[in-house]
C-alpha atoms as a PDB file:
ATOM      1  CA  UNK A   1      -2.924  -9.515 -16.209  1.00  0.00           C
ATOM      2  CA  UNK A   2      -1.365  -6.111 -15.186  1.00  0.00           C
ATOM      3  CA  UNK A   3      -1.126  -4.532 -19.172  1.00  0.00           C
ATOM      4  CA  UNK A   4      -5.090  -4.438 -18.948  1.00  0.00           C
ATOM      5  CA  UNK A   5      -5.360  -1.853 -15.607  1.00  0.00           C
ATOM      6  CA  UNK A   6      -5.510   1.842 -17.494  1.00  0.00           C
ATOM      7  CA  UNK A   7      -2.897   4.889 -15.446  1.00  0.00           C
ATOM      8  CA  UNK A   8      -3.773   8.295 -14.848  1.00  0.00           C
ATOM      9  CA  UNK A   9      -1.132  10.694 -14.338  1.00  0.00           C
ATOM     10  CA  UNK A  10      -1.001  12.073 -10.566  1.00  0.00           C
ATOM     11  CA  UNK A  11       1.218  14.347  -9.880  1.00  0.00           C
ATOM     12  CA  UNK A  12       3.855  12.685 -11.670  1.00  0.00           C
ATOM     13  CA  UNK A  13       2.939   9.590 -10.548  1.00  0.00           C
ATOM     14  CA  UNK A  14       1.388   6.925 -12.340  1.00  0.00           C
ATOM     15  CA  UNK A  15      -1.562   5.277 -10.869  1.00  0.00           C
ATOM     16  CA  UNK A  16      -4.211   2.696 -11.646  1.00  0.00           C
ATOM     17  CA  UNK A  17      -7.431   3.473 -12.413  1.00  0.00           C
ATOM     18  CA  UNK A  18      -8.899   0.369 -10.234  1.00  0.00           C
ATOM     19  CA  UNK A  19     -11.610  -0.676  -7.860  1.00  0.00           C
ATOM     20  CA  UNK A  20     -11.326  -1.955  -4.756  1.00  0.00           C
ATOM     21  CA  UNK A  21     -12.804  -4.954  -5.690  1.00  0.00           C
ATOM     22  CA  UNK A  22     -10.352  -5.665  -9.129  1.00  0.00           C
ATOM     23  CA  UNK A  23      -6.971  -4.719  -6.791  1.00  0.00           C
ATOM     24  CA  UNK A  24      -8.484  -7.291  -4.681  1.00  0.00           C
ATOM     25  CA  UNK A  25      -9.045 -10.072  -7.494  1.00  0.00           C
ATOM     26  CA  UNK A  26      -5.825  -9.224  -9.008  1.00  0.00           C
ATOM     27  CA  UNK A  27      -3.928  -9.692  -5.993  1.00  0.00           C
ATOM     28  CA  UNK A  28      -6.201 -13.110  -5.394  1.00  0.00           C
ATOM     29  CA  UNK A  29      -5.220 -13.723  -9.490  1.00  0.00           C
ATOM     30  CA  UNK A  30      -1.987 -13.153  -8.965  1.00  0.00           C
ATOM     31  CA  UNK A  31      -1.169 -15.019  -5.459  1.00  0.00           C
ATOM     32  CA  UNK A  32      -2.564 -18.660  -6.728  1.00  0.00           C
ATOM     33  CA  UNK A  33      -0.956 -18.044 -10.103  1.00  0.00           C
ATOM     34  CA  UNK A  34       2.103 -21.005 -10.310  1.00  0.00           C
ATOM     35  CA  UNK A  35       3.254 -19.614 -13.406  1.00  0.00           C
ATOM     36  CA  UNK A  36       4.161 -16.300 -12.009  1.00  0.00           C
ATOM     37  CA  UNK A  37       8.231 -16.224 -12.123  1.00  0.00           C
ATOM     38  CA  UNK A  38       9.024 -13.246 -10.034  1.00  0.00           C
ATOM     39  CA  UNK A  39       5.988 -11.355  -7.105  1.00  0.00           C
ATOM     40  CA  UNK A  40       4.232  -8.288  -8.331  1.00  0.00           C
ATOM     41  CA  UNK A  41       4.539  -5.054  -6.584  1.00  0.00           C
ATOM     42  CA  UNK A  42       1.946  -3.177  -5.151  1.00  0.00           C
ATOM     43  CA  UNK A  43       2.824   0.623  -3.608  1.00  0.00           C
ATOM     44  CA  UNK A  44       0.139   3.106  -2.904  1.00  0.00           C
ATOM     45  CA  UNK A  45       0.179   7.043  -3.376  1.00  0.00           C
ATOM     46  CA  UNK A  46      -0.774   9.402  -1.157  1.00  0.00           C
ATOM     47  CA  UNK A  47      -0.625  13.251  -0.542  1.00  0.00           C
ATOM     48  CA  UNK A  48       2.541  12.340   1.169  1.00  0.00           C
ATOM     49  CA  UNK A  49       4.108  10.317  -0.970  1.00  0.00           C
ATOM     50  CA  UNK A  50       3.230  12.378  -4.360  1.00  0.00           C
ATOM     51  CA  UNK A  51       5.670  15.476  -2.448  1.00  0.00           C
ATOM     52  CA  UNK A  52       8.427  13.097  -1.772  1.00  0.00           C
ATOM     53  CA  UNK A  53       8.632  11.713  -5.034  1.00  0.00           C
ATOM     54  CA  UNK A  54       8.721  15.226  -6.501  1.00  0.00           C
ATOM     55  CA  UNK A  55      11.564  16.084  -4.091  1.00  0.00           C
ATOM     56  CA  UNK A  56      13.106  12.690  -4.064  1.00  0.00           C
ATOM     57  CA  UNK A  57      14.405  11.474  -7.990  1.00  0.00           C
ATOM     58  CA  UNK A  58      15.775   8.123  -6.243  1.00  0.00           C
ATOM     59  CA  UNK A  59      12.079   7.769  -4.214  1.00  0.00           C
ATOM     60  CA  UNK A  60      10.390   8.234  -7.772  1.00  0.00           C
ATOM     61  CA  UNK A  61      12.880   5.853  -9.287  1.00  0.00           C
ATOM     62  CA  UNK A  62      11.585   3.650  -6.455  1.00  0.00           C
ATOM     63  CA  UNK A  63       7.472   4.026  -7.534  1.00  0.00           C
ATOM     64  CA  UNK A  64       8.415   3.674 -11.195  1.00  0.00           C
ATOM     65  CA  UNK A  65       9.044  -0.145 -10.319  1.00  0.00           C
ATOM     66  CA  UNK A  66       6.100  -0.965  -9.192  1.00  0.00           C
ATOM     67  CA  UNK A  67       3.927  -3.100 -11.423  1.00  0.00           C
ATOM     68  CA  UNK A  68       0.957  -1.440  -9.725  1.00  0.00           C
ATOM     69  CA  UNK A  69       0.561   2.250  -7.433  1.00  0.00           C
ATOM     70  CA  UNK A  70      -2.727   2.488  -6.396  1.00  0.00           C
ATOM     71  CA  UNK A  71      -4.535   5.299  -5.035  1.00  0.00           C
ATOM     72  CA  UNK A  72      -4.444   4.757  -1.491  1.00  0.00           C
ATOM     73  CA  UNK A  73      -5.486   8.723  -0.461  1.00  0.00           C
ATOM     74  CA  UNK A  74      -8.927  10.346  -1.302  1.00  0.00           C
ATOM     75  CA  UNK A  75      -7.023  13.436  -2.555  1.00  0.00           C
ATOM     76  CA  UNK A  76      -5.582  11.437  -4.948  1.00  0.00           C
ATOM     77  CA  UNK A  77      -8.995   9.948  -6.359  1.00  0.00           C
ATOM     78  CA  UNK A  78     -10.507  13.593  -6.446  1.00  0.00           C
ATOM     79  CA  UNK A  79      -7.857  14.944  -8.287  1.00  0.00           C
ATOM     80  CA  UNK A  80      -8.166  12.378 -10.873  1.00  0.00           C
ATOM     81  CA  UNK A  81     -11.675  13.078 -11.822  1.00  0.00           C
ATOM     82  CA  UNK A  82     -10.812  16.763 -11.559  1.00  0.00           C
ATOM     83  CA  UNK A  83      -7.954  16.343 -14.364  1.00  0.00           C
ATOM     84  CA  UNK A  84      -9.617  13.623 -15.888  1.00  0.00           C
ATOM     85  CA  UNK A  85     -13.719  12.741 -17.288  1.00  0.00           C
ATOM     86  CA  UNK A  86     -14.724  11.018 -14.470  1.00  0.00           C
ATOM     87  CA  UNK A  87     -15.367   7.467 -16.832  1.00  0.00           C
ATOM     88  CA  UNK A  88     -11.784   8.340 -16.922  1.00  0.00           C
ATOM     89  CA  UNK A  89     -10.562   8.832 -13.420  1.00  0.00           C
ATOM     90  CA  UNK A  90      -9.462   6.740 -10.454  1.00  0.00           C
ATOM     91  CA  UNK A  91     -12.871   5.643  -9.386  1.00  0.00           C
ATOM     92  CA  UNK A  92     -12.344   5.121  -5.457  1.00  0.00           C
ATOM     93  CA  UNK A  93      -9.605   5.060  -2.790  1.00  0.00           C
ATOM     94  CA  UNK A  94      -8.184   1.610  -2.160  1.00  0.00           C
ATOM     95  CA  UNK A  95      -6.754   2.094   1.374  1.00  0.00           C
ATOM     96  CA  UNK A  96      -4.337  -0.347   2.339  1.00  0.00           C
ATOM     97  CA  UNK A  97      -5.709  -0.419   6.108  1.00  0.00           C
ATOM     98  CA  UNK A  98      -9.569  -1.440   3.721  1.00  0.00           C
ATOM     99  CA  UNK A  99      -7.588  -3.694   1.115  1.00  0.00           C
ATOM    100  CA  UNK A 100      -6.100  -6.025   3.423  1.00  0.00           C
ATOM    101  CA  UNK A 101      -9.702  -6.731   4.655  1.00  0.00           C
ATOM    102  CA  UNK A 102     -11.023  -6.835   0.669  1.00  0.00           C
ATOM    103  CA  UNK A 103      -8.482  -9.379  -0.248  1.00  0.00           C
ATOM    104  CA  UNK A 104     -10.001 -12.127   1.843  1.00  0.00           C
ATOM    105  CA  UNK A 105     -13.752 -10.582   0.971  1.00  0.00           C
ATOM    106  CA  UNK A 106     -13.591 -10.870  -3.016  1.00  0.00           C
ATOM    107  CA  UNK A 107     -11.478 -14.193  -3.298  1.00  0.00           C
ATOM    108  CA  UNK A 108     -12.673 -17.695  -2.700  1.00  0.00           C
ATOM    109  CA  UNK A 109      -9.194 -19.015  -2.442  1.00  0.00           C
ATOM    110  CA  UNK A 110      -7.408 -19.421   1.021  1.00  0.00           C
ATOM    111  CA  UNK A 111      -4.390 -17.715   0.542  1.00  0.00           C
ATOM    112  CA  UNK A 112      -1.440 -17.437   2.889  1.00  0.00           C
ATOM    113  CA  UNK A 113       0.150 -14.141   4.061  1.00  0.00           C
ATOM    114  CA  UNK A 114       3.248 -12.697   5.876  1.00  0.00           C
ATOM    115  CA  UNK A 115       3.169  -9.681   8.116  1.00  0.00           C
ATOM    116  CA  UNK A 116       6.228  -7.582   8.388  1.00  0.00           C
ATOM    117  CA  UNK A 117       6.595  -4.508   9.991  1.00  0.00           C
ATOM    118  CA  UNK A 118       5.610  -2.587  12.816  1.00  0.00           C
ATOM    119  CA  UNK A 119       6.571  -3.336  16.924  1.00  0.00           C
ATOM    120  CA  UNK A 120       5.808  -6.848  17.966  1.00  0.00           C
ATOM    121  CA  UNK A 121       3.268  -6.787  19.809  1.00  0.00           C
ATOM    122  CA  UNK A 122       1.268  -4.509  17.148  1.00  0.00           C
ATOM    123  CA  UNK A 123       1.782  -6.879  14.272  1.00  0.00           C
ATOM    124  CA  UNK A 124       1.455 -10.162  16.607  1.00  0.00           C
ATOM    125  CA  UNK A 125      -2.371  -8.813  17.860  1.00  0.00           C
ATOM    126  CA  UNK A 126      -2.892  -7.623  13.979  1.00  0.00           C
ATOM    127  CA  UNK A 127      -1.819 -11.290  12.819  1.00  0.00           C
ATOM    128  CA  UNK A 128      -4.341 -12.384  15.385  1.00  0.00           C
ATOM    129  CA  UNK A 129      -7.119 -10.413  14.576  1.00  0.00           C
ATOM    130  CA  UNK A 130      -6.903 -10.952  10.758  1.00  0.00           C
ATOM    131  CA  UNK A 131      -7.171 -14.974  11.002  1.00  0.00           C
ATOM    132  CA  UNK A 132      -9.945 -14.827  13.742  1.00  0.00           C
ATOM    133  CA  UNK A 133     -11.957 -12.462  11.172  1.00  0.00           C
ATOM    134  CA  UNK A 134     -11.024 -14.187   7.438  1.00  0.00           C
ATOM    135  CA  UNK A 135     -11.312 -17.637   7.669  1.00  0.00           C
ATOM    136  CA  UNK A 136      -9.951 -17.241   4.151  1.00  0.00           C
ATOM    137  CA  UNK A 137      -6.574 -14.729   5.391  1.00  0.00           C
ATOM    138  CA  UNK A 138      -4.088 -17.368   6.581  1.00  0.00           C
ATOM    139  CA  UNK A 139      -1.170 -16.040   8.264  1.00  0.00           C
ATOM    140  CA  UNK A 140       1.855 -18.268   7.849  1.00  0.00           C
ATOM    141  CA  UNK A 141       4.227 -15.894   9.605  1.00  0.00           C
ATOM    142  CA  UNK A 142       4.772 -12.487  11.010  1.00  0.00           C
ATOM    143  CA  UNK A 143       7.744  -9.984  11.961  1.00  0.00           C
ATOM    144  CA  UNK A 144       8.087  -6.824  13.624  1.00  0.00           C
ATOM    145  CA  UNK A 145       9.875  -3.554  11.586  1.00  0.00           C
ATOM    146  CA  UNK A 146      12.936  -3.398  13.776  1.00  0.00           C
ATOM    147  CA  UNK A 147      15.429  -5.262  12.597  1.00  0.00           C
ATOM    148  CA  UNK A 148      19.154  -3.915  11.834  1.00  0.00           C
ATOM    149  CA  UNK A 149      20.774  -4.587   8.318  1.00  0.00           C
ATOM    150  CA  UNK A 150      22.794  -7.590   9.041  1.00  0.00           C
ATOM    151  CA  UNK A 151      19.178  -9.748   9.799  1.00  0.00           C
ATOM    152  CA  UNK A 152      17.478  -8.878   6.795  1.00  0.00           C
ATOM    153  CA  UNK A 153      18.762 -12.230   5.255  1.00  0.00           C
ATOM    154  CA  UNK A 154      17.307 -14.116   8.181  1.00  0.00           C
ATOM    155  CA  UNK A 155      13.862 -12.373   7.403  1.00  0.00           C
ATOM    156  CA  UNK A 156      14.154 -13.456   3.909  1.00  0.00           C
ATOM    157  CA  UNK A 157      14.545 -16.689   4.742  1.00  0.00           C
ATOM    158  CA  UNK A 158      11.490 -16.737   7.681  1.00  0.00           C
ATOM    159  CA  UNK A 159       9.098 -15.473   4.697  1.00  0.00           C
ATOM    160  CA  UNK A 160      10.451 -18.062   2.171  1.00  0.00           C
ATOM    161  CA  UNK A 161       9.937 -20.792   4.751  1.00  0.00           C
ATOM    162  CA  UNK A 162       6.679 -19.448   5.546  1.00  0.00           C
ATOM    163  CA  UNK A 163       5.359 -20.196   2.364  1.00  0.00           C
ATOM    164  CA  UNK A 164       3.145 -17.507   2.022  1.00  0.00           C
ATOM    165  CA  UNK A 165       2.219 -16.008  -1.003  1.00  0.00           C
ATOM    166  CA  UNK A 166       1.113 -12.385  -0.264  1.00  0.00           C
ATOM    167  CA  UNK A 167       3.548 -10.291   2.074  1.00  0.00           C
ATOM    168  CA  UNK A 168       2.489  -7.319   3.347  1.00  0.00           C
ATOM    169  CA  UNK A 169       5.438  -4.806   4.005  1.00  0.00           C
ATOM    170  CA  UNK A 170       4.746  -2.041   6.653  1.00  0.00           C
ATOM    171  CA  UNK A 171       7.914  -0.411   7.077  1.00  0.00           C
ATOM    172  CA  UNK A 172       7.013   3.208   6.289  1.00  0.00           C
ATOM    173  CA  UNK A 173       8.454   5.383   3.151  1.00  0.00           C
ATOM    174  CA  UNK A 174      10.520   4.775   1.939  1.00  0.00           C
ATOM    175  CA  UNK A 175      12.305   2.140   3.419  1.00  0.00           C
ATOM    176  CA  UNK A 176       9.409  -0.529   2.849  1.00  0.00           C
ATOM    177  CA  UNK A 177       9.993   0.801  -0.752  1.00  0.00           C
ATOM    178  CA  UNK A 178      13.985   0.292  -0.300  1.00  0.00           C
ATOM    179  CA  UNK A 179      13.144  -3.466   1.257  1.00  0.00           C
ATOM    180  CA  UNK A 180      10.310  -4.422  -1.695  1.00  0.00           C
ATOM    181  CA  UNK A 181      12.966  -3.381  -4.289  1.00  0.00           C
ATOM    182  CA  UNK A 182      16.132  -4.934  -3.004  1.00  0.00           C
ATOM    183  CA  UNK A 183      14.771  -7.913  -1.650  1.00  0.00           C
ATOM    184  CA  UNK A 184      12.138  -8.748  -4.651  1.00  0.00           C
ATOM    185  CA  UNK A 185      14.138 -11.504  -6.336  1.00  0.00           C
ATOM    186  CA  UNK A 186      14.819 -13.505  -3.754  1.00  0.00           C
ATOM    187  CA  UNK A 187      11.410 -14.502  -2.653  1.00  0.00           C
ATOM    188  CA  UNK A 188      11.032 -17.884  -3.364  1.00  0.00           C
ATOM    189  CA  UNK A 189       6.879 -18.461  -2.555  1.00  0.00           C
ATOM    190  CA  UNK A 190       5.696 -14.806  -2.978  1.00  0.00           C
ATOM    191  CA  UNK A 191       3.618 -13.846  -5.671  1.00  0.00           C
ATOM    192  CA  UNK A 192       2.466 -10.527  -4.471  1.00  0.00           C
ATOM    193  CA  UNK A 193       4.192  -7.765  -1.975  1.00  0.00           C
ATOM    194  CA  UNK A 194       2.356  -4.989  -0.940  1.00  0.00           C
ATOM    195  CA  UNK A 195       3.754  -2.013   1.206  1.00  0.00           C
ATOM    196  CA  UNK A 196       1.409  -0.566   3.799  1.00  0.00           C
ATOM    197  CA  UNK A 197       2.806   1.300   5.870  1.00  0.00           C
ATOM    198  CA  UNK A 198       1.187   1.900   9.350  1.00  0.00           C
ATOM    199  CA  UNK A 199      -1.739  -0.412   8.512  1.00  0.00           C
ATOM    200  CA  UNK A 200      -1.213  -2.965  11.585  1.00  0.00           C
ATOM    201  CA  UNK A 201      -2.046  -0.010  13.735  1.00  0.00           C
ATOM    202  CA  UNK A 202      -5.416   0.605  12.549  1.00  0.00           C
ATOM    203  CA  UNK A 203      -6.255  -3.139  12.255  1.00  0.00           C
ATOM    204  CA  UNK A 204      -5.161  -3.808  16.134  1.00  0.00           C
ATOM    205  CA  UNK A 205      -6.846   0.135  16.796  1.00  0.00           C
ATOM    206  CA  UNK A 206      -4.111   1.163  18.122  1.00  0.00           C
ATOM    207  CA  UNK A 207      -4.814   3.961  16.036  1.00  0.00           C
ATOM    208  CA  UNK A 208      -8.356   5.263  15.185  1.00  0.00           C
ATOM    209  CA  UNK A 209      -9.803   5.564  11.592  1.00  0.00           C
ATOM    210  CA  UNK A 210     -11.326   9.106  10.557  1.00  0.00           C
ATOM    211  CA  UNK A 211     -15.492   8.571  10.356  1.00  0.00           C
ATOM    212  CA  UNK A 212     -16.849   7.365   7.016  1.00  0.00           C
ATOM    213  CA  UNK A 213     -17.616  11.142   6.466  1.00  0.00           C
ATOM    214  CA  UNK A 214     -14.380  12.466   6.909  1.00  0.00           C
ATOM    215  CA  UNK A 215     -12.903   9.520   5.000  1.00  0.00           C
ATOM    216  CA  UNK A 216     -15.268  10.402   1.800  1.00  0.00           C
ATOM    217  CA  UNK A 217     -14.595  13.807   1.665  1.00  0.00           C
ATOM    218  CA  UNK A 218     -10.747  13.356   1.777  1.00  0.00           C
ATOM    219  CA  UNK A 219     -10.035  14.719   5.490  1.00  0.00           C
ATOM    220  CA  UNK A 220      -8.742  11.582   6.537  1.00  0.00           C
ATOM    221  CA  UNK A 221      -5.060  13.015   6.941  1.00  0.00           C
ATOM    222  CA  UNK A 222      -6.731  16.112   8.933  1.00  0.00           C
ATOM    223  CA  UNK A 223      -7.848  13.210  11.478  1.00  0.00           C
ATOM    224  CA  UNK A 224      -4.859  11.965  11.678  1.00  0.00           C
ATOM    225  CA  UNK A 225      -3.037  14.814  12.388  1.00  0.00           C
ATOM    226  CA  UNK A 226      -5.325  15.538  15.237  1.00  0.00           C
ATOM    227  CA  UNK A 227      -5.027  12.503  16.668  1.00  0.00           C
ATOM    228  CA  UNK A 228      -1.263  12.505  16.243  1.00  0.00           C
ATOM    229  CA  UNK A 229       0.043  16.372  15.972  1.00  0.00           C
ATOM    230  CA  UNK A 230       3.795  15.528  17.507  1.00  0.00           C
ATOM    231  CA  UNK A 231       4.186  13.519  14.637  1.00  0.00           C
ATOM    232  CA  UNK A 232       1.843  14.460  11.619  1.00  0.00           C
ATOM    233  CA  UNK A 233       1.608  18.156  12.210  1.00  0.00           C
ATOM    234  CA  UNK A 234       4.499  19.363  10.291  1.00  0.00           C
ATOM    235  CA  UNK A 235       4.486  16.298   8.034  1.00  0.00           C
ATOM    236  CA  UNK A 236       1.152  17.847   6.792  1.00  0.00           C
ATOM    237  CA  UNK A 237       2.004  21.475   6.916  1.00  0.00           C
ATOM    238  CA  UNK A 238       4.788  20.931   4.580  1.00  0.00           C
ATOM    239  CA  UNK A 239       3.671  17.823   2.373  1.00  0.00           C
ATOM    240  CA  UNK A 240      -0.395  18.795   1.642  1.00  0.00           C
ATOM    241  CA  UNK A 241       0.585  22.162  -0.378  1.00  0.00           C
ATOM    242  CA  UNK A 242       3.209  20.644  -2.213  1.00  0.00           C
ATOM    243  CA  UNK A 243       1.547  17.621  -3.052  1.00  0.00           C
ATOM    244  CA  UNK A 244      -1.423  20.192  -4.763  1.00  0.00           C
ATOM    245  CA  UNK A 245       1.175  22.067  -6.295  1.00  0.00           C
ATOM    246  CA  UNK A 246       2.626  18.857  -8.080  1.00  0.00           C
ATOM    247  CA  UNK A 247      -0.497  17.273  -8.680  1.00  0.00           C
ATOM    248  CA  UNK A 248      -1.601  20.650 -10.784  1.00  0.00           C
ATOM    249  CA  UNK A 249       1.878  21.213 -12.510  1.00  0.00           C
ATOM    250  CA  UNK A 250       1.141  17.602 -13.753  1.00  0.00           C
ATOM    251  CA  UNK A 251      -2.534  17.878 -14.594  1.00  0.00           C
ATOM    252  CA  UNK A 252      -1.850  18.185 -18.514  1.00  0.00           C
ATOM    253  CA  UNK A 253       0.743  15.296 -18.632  1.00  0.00           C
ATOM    254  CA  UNK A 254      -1.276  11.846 -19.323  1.00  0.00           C
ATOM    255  CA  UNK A 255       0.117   8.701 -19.451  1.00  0.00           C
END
C-alpha cells in the first residue's frame, strides 16, 4: 500500500509525490484495513520543518520514521518541480488544515477519529464543527495539548477506548513528532496518526487562512506572519532562508 507512493528528495527530506485525493484514499485504505498490525504515520514538511531537520539530527531521525511526509507547504511543491520534471514532482500541497476536510470528501466509509492537541475549548468547537460538516468524520473522542508527562498514559488509554481509527496529533514540532514516535505501539484501534500541528485553529477560525491566491503562489507563511508577527516573525526570518539554502544543497540528491 505505502511501497507504491514514489519520494522526491526535499531538502533532505523525503517526501511523497501524492495528491490530495490518494493521501486521502490511503488514509481511508488504511483506517478500515483489519489486517493492519501496527498505525501508519503521516508527518508533513514545511519550510519550517525542512530547517529544523537540517539543524536537528534527532528531529530528522524523527521524519525518517514516518511511513509517509507529505508536502504540506507550497514551497515545498514548487521546489519539487523546480529540481524535478514536473511528471516527476510533488504535484500539489496537501495541507493538513485541507486534508482533514479531504479525508471525509474522497472516502465512502464512516470512519472514526480522535482529536488531540490544542487548548480545550479550540479542539472541543473543532470536534464540533467537523461532525456537523462530515456526516462521514465521526469523532469518538477529543483532548486538549496540555497535559504534563505523568498523564500521557491516561491519554493513551482515552484514544484506545475511543476506538477510533484515525488520530490526529496537533501538538506542534516536534513534540507531536516525539508523542507519534513513542507512543505508536501502544495504540490498540489506530490505524493511521497524523500530526497537524495548529490545524484546530484554522478549522474553529480562530486563525484565518491566507486567500486562495496567496495560498497558490506559496505566500501562505507571509500571511501568517502578518497575522501573527509576535510569534511567526522571527520564526520566518530565520527558518525561510535556511530552508532554501537546504532545499538547493539537496537538489542533486534523489531518492
Amino acid at each position: 500500500m505505502l511501497s507504491e507512493i514514489k519520494t522526491v528528495n526535499i531538502g533532505g527530506v523525503k517526501t511523497a509525490c501524492i495528491s490530495r485525493k490518494a493521501l486521502a484514499l490511503k488514509i481511508g485504505e488504511a483506517a478500515i484495513n483489519s489486517k493492519l498490525e501496527k498505525p501508519i504515520l503521516i508527518f508533513d514538511s514545511n519550510g519550517h520543518g525542512i530547517s529544523e531537520a537540517n539543524k536537528s539530527s534527532k528531529y530528522m531521525s524523527m521524519l525518517n520514521k514516518a511511513d509517509i511526509i507529505h508536502a504540506d507547504g507550497m514551497s515545498v511543491v514548487k521546489f519539487s518541480k523546480y529540481i524535478y520534471p514536473k511528471r516527476q514532482g510533488i504535484p500539489e500541497a496537501t495541507p493538513t488544515t485541507d486534508m482533514i476536510h479531504e479525508v471525509p470528501e474522497y472516502n465512502q466509509d464512516k470512519i472514526n477519529h480522535f482529536l488531540l492537541g490544542g487548548k480545550e475549548e479550540v479542539v472541543k468547537k473543532a470536534a464540533e464543527m467537523l461532525s456537523e460538516l462530515h456526516s462521514k468524520f465521526v469523532v469518538c473522542g477529543y483532548n486538549n495539548g496540555y497535559f504534563p508527562e505523568d498523564e500521557e498514559q491516561h491519554i493513551i488509554d482515552k484514544i484506545n477506548k475511543s476506538g477510533c481509527q484515525v488520530l490526529w496529533v496537533g501538538l506542534g514540532k516536534p513534540k507531536e513528532q516525539e508523542f507519534c514516535i513513542r507512543n505508536k505501539e501502544k495504540f490498540e484501534c489506530v490505524k493511521v496518526i497524523i500530526t497537524c500541528g495548529g490545524c484546530y485553529n484554522y478549522i474553529t477560525g480562530e486563525y484565518k487562512r491566507a486567500p486562495k491566491w496567496m495560498q497558490n503562489c506559496g505566500l501562505e507563511w507571509l500571511h501568517r506572519m502578518l497575522k501573527q508577527p509576535r510569534h511567526l516573525f522571527w520564526r520566518y526570518l530565520t527558518t525561510n532562508p535556511h530552508a532554501i539554502y537546504c532545499m538547493l544543497k539537496n537538489k542533486n540528491k534523489q531518492t
